[in-house]
Protein backbone atom coordinates (compact mmCIF):
# COMPACT_ATOMS: atom_id res chain seq x y z
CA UNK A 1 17.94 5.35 18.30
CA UNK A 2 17.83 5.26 22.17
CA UNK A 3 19.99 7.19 24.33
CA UNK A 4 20.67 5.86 27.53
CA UNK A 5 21.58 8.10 30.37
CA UNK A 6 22.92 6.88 33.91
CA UNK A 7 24.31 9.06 36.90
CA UNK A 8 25.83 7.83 39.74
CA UNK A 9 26.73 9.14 43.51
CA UNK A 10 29.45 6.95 44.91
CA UNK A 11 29.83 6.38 48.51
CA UNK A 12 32.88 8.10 50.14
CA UNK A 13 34.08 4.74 51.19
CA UNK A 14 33.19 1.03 50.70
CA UNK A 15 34.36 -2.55 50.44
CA UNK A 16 37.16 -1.17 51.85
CA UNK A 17 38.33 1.26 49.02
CA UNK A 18 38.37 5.04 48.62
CA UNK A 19 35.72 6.52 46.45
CA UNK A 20 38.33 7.72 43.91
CA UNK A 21 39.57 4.05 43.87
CA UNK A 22 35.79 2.70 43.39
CA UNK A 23 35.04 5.18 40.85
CA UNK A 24 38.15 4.12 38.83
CA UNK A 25 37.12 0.61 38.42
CA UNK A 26 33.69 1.68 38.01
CA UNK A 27 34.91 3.83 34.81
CA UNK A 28 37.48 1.02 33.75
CA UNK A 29 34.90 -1.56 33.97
CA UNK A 30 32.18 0.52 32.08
CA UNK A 31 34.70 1.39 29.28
CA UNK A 32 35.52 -2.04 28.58
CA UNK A 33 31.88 -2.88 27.93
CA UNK A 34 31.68 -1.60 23.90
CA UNK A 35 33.87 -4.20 23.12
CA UNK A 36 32.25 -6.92 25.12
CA UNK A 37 28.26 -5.87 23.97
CA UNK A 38 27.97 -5.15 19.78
CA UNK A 39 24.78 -3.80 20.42
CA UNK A 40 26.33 -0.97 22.06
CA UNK A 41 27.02 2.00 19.20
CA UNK A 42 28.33 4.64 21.07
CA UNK A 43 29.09 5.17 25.10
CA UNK A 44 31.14 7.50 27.17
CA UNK A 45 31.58 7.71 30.48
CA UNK A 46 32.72 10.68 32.65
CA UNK A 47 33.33 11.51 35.77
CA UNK A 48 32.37 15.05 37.70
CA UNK A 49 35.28 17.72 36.91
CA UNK A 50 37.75 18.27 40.12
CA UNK A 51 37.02 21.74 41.32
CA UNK A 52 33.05 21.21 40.26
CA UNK A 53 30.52 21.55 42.82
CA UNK A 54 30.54 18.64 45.57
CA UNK A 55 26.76 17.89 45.06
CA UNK A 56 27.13 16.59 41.93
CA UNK A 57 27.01 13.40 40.95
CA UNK A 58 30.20 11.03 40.90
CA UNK A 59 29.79 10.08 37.44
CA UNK A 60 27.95 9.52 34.19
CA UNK A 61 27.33 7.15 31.35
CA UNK A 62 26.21 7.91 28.19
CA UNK A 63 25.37 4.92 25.89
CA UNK A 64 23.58 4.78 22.69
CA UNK A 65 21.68 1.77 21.00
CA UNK A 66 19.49 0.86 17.64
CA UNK A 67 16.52 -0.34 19.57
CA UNK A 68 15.02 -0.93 23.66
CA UNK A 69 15.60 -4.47 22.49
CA UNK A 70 19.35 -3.99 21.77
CA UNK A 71 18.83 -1.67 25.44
CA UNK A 72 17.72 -4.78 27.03
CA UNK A 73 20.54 -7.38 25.67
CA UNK A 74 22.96 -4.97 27.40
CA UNK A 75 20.98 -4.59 30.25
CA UNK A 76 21.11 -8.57 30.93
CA UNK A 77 24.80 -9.38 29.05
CA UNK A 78 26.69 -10.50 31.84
CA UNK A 79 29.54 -8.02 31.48
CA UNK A 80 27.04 -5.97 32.05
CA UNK A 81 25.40 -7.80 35.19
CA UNK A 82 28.80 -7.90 36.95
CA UNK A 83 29.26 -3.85 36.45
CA UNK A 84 26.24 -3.42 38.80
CA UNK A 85 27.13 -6.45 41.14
CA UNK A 86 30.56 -4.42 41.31
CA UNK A 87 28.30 -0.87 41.85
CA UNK A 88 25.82 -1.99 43.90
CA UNK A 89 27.47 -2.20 46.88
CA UNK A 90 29.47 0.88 46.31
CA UNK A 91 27.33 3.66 44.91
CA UNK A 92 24.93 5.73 46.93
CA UNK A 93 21.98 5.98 44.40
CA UNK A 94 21.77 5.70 40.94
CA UNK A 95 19.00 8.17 38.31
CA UNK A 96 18.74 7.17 34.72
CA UNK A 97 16.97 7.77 31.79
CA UNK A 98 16.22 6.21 28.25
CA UNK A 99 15.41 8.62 25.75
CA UNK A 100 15.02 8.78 21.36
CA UNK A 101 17.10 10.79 19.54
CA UNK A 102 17.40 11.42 15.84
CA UNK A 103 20.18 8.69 14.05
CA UNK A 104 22.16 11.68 12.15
């Protein structure tokens, strides 16, 4: 199984929104994506506590797949495609990392 591990650090304002109101679609959009993408077995997403330091990132996504070749049908569904035209413009920078872990 492959975990798949994104962080991202929104900007404080763009395409004329707040970042709160960016990060909001951002998670509403995400969200919506298990239903869209069957290869997709298990995701969260989260964004950083209130009250939690200000240097960390805006928010994470946590999705789990069979196979990198179920990994790479997501990558280029295009759900998926118009979550990052939606984020590019709108996050800061973006760190991620696919990793295997045991199918308990």
């Amino acid at each position: 199984m492959i975990r798949h591990v994104c962080m991202f650090e929104f900007l404080e304002e763009a395409e004329g929104r707040t970042r709160e109101e960016n990060l909001a679609i951002a998670k509403s959009m995400l969200e919506a994506l298990p239903k869209a993408i069957p290869q997709i077995r298990a995701s969260s997403v989260a964004l950083n506590a209130e009250g939690a330091p200000q240097d960390n990132w805006h928010l994470v996504l946590i999705t789990d797949f069979d196979s990198l070749e179920d990994l790479e049908t997501y990558r280029v569904h295009p759900d998926h495609v118009a979550v990052g035209q939606f984020m590019r413009p709108v996050r800061a920078s973006r760190a991620c990392v696919d990793f295997v872990i045991d199918a308990d």
